[in-house]
C-alpha atoms as a PDB file:
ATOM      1  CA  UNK A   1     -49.479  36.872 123.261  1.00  0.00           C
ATOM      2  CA  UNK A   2     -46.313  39.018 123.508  1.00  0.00           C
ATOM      3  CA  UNK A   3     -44.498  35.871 123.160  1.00  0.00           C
ATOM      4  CA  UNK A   4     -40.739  37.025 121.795  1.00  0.00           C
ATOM      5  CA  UNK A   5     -41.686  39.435 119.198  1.00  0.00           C
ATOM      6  CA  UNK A   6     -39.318  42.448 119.185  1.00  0.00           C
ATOM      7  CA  UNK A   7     -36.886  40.600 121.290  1.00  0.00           C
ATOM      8  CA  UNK A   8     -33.434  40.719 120.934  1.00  0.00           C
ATOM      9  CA  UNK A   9     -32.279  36.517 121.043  1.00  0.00           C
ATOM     10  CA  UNK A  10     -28.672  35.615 121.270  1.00  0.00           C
ATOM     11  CA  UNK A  11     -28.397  32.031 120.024  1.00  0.00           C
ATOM     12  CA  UNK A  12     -25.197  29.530 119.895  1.00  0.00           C
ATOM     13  CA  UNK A  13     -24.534  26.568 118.508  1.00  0.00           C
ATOM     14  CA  UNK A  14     -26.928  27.659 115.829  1.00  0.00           C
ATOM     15  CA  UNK A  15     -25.200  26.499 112.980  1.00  0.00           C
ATOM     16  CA  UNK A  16     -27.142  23.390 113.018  1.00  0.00           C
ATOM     17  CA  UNK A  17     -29.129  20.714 114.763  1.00  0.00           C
ATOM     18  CA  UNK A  18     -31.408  22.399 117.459  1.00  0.00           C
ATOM     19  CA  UNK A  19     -29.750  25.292 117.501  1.00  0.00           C
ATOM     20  CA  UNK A  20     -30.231  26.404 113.676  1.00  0.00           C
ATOM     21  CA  UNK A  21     -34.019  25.371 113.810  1.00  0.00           C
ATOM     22  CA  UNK A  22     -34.648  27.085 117.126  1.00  0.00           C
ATOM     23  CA  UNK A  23     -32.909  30.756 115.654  1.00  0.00           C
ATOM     24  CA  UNK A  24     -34.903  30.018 112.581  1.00  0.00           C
ATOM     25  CA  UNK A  25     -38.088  29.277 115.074  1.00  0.00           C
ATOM     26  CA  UNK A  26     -37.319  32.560 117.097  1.00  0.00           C
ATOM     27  CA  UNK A  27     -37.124  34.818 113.917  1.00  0.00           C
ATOM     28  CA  UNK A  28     -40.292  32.834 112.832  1.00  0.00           C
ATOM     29  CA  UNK A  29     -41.977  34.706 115.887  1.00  0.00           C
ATOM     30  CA  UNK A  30     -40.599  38.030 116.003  1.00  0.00           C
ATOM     31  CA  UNK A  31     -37.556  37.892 117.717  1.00  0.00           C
ATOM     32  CA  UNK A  32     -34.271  39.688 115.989  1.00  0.00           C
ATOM     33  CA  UNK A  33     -31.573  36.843 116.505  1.00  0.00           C
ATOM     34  CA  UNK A  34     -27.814  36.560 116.313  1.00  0.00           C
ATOM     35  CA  UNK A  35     -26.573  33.355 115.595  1.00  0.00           C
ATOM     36  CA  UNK A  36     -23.390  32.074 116.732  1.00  0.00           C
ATOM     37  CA  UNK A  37     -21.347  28.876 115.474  1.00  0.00           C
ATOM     38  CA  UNK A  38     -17.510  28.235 114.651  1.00  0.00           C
ATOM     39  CA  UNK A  39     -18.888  27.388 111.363  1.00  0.00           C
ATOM     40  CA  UNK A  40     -19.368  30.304 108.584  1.00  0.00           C
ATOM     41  CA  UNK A  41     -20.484  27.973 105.970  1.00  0.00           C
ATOM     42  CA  UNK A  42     -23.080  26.901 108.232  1.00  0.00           C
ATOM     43  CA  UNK A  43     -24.009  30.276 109.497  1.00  0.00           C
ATOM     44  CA  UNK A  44     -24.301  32.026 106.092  1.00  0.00           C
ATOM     45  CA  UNK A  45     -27.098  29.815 104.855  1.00  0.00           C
ATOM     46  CA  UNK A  46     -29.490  30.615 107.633  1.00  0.00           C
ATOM     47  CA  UNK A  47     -30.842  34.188 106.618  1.00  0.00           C
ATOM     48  CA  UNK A  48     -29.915  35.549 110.036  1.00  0.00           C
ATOM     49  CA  UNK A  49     -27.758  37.741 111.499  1.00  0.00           C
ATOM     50  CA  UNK A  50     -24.524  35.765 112.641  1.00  0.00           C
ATOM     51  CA  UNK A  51     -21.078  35.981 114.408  1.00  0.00           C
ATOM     52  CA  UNK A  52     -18.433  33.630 114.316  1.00  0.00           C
ATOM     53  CA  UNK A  53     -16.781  32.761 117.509  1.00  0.00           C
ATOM     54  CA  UNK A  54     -14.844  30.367 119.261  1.00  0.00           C
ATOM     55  CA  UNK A  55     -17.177  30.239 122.553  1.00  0.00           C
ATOM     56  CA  UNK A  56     -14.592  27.620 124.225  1.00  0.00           C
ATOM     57  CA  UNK A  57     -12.920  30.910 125.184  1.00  0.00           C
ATOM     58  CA  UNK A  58     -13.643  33.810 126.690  1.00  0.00           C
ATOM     59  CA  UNK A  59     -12.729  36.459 124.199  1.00  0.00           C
ATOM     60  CA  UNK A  60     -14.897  34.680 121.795  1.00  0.00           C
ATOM     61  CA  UNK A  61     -17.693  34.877 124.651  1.00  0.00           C
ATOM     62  CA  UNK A  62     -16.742  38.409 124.773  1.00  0.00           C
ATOM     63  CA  UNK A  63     -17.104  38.635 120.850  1.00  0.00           C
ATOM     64  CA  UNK A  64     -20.261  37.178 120.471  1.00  0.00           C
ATOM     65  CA  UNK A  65     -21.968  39.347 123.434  1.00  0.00           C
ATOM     66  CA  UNK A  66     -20.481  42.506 121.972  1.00  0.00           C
ATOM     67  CA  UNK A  67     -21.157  41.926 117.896  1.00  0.00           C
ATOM     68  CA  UNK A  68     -24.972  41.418 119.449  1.00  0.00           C
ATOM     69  CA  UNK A  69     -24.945  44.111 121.369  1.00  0.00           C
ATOM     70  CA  UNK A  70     -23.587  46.612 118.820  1.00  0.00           C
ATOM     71  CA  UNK A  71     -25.705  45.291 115.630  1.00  0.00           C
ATOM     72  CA  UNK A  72     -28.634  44.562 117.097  1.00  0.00           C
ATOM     73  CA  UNK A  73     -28.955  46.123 120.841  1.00  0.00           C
ATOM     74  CA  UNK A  74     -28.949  44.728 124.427  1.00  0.00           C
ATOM     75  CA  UNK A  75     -29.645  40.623 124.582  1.00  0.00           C
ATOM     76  CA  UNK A  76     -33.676  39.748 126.273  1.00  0.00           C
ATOM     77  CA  UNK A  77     -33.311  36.294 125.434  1.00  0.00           C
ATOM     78  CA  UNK A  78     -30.032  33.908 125.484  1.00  0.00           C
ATOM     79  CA  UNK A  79     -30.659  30.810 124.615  1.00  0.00           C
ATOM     80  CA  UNK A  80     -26.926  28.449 125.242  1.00  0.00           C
ATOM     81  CA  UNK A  81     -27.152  25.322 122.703  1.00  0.00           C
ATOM     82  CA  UNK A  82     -23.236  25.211 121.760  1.00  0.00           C
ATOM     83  CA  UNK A  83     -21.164  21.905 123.021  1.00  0.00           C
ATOM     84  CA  UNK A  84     -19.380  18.963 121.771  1.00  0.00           C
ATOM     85  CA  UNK A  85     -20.447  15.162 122.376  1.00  0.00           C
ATOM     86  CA  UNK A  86     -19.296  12.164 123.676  1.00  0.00           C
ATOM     87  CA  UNK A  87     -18.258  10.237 120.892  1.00  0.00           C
ATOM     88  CA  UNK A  88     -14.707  10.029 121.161  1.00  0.00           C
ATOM     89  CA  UNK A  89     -14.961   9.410 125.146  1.00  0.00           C
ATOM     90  CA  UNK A  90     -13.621   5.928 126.901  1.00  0.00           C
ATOM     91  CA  UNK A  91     -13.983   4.690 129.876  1.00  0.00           C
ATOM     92  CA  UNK A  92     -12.661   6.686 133.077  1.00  0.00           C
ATOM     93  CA  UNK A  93      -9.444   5.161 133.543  1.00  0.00           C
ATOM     94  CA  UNK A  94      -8.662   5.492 129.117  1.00  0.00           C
ATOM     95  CA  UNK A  95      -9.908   8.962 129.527  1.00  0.00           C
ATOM     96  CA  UNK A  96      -8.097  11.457 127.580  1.00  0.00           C
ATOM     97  CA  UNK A  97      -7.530  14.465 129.757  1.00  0.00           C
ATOM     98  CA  UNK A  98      -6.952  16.471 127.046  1.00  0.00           C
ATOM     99  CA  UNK A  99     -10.166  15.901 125.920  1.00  0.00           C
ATOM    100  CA  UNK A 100     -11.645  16.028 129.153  1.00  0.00           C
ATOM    101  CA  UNK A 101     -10.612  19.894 129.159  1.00  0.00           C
ATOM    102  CA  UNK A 102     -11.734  20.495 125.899  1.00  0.00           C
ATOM    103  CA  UNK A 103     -15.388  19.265 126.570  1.00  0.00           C
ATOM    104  CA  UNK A 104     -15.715  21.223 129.978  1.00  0.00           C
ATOM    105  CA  UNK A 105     -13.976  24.221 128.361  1.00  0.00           C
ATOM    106  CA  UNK A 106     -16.448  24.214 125.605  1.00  0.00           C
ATOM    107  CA  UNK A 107     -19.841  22.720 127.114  1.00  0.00           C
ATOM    108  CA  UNK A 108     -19.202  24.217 130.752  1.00  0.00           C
ATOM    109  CA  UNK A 109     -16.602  27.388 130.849  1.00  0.00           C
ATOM    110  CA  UNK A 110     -18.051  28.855 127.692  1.00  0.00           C
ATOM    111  CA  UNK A 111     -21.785  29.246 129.209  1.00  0.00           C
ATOM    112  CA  UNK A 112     -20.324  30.650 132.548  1.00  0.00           C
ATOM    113  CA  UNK A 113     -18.551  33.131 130.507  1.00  0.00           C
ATOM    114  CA  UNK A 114     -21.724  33.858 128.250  1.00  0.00           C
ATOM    115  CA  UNK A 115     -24.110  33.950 131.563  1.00  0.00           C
ATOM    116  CA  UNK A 116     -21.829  36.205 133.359  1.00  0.00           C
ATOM    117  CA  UNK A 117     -21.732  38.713 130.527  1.00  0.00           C
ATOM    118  CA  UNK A 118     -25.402  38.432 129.590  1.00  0.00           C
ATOM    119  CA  UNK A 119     -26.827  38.485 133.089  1.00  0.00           C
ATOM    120  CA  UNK A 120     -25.612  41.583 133.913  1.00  0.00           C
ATOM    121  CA  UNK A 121     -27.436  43.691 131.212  1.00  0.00           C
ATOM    122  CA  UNK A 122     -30.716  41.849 132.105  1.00  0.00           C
ATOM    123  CA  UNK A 123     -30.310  42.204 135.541  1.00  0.00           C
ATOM    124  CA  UNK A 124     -30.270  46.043 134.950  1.00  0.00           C
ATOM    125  CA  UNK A 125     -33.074  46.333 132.664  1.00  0.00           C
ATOM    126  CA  UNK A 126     -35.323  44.095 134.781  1.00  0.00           C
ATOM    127  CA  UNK A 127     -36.332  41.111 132.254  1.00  0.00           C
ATOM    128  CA  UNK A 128     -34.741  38.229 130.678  1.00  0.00           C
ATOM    129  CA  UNK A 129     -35.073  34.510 129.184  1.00  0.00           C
ATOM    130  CA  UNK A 130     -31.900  32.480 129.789  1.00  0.00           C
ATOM    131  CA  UNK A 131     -32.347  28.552 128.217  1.00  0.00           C
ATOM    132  CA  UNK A 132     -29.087  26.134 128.113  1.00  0.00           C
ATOM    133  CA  UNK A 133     -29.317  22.774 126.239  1.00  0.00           C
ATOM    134  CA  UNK A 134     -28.005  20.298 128.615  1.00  0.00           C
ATOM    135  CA  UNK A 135     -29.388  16.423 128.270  1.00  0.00           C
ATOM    136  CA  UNK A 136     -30.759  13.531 129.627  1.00  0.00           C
ATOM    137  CA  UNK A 137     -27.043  12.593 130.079  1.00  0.00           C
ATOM    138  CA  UNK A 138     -27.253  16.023 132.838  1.00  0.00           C
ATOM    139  CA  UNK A 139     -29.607  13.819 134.912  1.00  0.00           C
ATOM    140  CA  UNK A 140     -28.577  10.044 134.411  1.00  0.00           C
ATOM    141  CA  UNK A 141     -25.054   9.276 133.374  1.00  0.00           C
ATOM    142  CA  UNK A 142     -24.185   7.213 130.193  1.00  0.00           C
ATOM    143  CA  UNK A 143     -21.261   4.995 130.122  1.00  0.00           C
ATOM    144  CA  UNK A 144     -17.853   6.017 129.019  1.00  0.00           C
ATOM    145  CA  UNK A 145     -18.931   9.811 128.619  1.00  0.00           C
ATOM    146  CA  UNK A 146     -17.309  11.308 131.794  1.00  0.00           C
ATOM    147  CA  UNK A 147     -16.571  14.603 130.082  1.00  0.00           C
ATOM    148  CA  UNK A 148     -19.994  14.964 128.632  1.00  0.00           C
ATOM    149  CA  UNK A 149     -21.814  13.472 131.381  1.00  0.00           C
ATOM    150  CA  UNK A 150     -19.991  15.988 134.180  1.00  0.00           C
ATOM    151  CA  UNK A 151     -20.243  19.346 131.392  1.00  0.00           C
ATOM    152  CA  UNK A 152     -23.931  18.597 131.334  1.00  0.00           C
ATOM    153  CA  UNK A 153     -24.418  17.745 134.725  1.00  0.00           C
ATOM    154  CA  UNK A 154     -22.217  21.222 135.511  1.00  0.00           C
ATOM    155  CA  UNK A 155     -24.600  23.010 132.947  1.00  0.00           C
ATOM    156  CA  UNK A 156     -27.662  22.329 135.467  1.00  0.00           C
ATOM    157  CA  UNK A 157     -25.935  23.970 137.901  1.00  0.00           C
ATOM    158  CA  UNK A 158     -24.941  27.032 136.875  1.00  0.00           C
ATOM    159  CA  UNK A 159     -28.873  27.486 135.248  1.00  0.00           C
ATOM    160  CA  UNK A 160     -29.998  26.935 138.791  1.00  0.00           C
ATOM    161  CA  UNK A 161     -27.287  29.729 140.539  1.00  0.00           C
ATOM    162  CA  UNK A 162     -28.652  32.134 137.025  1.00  0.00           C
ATOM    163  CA  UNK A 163     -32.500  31.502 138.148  1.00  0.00           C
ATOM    164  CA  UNK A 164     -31.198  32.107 142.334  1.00  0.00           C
ATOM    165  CA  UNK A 165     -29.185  34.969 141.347  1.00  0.00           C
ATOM    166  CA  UNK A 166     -30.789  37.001 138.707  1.00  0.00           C
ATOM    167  CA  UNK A 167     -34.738  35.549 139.558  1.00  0.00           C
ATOM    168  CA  UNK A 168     -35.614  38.796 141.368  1.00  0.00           C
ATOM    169  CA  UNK A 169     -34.789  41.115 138.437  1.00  0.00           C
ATOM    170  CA  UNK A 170     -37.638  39.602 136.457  1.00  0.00           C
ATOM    171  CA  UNK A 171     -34.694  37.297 134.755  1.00  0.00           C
ATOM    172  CA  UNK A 172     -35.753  33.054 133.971  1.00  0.00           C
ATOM    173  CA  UNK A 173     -32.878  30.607 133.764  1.00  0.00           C
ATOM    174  CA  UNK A 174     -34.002  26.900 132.802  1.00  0.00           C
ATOM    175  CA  UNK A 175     -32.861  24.184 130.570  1.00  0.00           C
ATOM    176  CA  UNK A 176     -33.890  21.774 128.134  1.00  0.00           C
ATOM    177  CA  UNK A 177     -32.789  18.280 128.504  1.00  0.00           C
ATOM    178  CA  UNK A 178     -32.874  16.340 124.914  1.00  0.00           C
ATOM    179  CA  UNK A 179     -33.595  12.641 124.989  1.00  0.00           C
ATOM    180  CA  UNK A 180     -31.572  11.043 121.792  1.00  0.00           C
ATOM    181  CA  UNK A 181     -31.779  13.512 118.812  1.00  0.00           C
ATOM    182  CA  UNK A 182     -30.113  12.466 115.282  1.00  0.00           C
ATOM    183  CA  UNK A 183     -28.788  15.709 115.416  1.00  0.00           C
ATOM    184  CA  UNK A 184     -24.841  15.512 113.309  1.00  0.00           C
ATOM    185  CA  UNK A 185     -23.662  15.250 116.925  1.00  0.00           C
ATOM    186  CA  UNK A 186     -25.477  12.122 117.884  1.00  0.00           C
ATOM    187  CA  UNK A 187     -24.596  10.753 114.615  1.00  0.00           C
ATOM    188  CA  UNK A 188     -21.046  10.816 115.481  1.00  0.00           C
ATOM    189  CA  UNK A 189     -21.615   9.177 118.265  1.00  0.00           C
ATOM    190  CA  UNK A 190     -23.609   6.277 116.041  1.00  0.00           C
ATOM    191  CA  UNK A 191     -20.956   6.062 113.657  1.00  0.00           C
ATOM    192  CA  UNK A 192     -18.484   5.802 116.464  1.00  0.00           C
ATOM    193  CA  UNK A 193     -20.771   3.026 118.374  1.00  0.00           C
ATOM    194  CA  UNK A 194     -21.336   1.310 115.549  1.00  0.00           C
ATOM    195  CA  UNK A 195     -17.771   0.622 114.833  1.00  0.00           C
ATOM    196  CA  UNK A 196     -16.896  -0.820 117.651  1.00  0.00           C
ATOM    197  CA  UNK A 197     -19.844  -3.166 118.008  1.00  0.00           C
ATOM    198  CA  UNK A 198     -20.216  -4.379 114.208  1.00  0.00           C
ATOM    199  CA  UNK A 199     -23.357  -2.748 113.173  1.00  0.00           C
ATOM    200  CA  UNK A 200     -24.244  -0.169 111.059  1.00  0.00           C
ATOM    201  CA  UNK A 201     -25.483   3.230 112.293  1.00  0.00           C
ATOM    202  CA  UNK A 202     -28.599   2.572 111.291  1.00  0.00           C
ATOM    203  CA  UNK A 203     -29.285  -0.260 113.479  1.00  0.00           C
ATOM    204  CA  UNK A 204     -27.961   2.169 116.281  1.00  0.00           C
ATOM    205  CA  UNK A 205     -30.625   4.389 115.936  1.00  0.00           C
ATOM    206  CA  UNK A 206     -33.180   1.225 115.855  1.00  0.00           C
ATOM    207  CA  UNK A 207     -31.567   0.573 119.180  1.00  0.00           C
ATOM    208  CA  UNK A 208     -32.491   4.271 120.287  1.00  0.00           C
ATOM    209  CA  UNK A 209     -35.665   4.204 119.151  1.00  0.00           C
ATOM    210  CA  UNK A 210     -36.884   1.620 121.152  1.00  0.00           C
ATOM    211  CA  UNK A 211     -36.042   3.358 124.485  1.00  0.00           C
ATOM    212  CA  UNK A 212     -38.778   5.454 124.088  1.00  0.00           C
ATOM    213  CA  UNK A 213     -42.339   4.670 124.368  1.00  0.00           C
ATOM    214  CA  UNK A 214     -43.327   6.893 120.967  1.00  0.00           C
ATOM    215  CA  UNK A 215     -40.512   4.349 119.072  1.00  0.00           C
ATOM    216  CA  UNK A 216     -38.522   6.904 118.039  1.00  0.00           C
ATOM    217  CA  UNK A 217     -36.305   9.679 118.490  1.00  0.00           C
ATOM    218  CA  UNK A 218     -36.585  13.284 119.530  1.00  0.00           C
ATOM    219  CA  UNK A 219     -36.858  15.721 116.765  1.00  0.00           C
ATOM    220  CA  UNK A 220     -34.888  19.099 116.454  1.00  0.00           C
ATOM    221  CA  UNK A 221     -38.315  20.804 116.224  1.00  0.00           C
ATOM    222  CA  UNK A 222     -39.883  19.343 119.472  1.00  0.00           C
ATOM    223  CA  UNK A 223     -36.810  20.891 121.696  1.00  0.00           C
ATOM    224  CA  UNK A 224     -37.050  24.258 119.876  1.00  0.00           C
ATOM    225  CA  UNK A 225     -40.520  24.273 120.767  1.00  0.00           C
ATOM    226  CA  UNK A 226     -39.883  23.993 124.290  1.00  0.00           C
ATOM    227  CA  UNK A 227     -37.108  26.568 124.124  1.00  0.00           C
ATOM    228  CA  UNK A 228     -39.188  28.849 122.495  1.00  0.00           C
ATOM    229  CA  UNK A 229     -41.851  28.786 125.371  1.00  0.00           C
ATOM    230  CA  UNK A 230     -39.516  29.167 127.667  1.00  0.00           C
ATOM    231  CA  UNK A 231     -37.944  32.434 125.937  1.00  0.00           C
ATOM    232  CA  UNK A 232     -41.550  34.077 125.827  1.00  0.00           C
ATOM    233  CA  UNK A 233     -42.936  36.650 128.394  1.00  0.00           C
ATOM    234  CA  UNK A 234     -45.521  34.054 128.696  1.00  0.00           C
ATOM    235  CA  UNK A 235     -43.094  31.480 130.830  1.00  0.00           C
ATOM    236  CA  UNK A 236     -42.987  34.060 133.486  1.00  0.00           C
ATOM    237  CA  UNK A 237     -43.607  31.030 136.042  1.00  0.00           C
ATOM    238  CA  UNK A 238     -40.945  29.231 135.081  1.00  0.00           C
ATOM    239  CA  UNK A 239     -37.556  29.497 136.244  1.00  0.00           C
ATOM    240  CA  UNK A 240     -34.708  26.847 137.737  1.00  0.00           C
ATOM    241  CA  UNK A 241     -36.211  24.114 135.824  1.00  0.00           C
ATOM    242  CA  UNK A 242     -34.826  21.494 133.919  1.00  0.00           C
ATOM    243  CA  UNK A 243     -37.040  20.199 131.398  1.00  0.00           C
ATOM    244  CA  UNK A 244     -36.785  16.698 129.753  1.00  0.00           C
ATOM    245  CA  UNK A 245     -37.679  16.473 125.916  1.00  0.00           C
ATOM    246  CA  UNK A 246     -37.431  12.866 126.061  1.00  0.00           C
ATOM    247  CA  UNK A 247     -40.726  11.374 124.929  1.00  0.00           C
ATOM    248  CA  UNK A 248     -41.233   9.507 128.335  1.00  0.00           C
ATOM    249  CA  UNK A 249     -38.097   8.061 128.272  1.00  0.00           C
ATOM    250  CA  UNK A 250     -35.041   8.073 130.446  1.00  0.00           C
ATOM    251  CA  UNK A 251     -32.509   9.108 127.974  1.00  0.00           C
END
């Protein structure tokens, strides 16, 4: 199996959660990875090569694709993890447009900007892997998460116009959807729910747990699995998809 060895993997968000163990994963198998986070601190520990960018804006898009491109060589695989949660959301009509634009500037301008950049190299060298972390939350809306929920939704789009667009050149676009993860994301977001309902995070998780039929949540490793596959030569077939990691269940 050809699988990613000797491939060039541009990875963000992988500072932690599912993006540091699916750069670490990649490596694992072959592949020469950049990471990409805000974070340094987070980045250093990881063993791999890294950039630090601000991918919420398109010079740091720019950034990242060209400190890959000069250190390590043209990008085969780009797998888009980066994006901020929902745990500071309200309801639509408390919404916080400022933090509306933040959360589609980060989880929805920043991949356009990446795709656009990445595509084009693929495109002309007739093969690449394109993966974007959306969510559950891309496919059934959770309350009070407007910004997240419409990002993610968005997200699903612009896979599907990278799999129309490039899918002739040999190029795959899909993404994985994540079912609840206790990723430090989600456990903002348990902290946060927890407050205002009088419980401890702890019991929030309990709650997540039981929407699936497995009784508990998603693991970091499980998604990087699936992104892994779907960076391979081997998921040749595969393209426009979005793939649920959700142990059955809705969310």
């Amino acid at each position: 199996m050809a699988g990613v060895e000797g491939r060039i993997a541009l990875v963000t968000g992988a500072g932690r959660g599912i993006g540091r163990v699916t750069a670490k994963l990649l490596a694992s198998r072959g592949a020469r990875v950049m990471a990409v986070a805000r974070s340094e601190n987070e980045l250093t520990s990881l063993g791999l090569d890294y950039t630090v960018a601000d991918l919420g804006t398109a010079q740091g898009c720019c950034q990242a694709v060209e400190e890959t491109t000069g250190r390590l060589g043209p990008i085969d695989i780009f797998i888009c993890n980066h994006g901020i949660g929902s745990a500071h959301e309200r309801v639509i009509w408390e919404q916080d447009p400022e933090l509306w634009s933040e959360t589609i500037r980060i989880n929805l301008d920043g991949p356009f900007h990446l795709s656009r950049l990445i595509t084009s190299g693929m495109v002309e060298r007739g093969y690449g892997r394109v993966v974007y972390t959306s969510s559950t939350a891309g496919q059934v809306a959770e309350a009070a998460s407007a910004a997240y929920n419409s990002s993610k939704h968005g997200l699903l789009g612009l896979m599907r116009s990278v799999a129309l667009d490039a899918g002739a050149y040999n190029v795959t676009s899909n993404a994985v959807l994540p079912g609840w993860v206790r990723t430090e994301m989600a456990e903002r977001s348990a902290v946060e729910e927890a407050k205002e309902r009088g419980m401890s995070a702890d019991e929030i998780w309990a709650e997540r747990s039981k929407l699936y039929p497995a009784g508990r949540v998603v693991t970091p490793q499980e998604v990087a699995e699936v992104i892994a596959f779907l960076s391979s030569e081997e998921s040749s077939g595969v393209n426009g998809e979005a793939i649920k990691v959700a142990l059955g269940g809705v969310w």
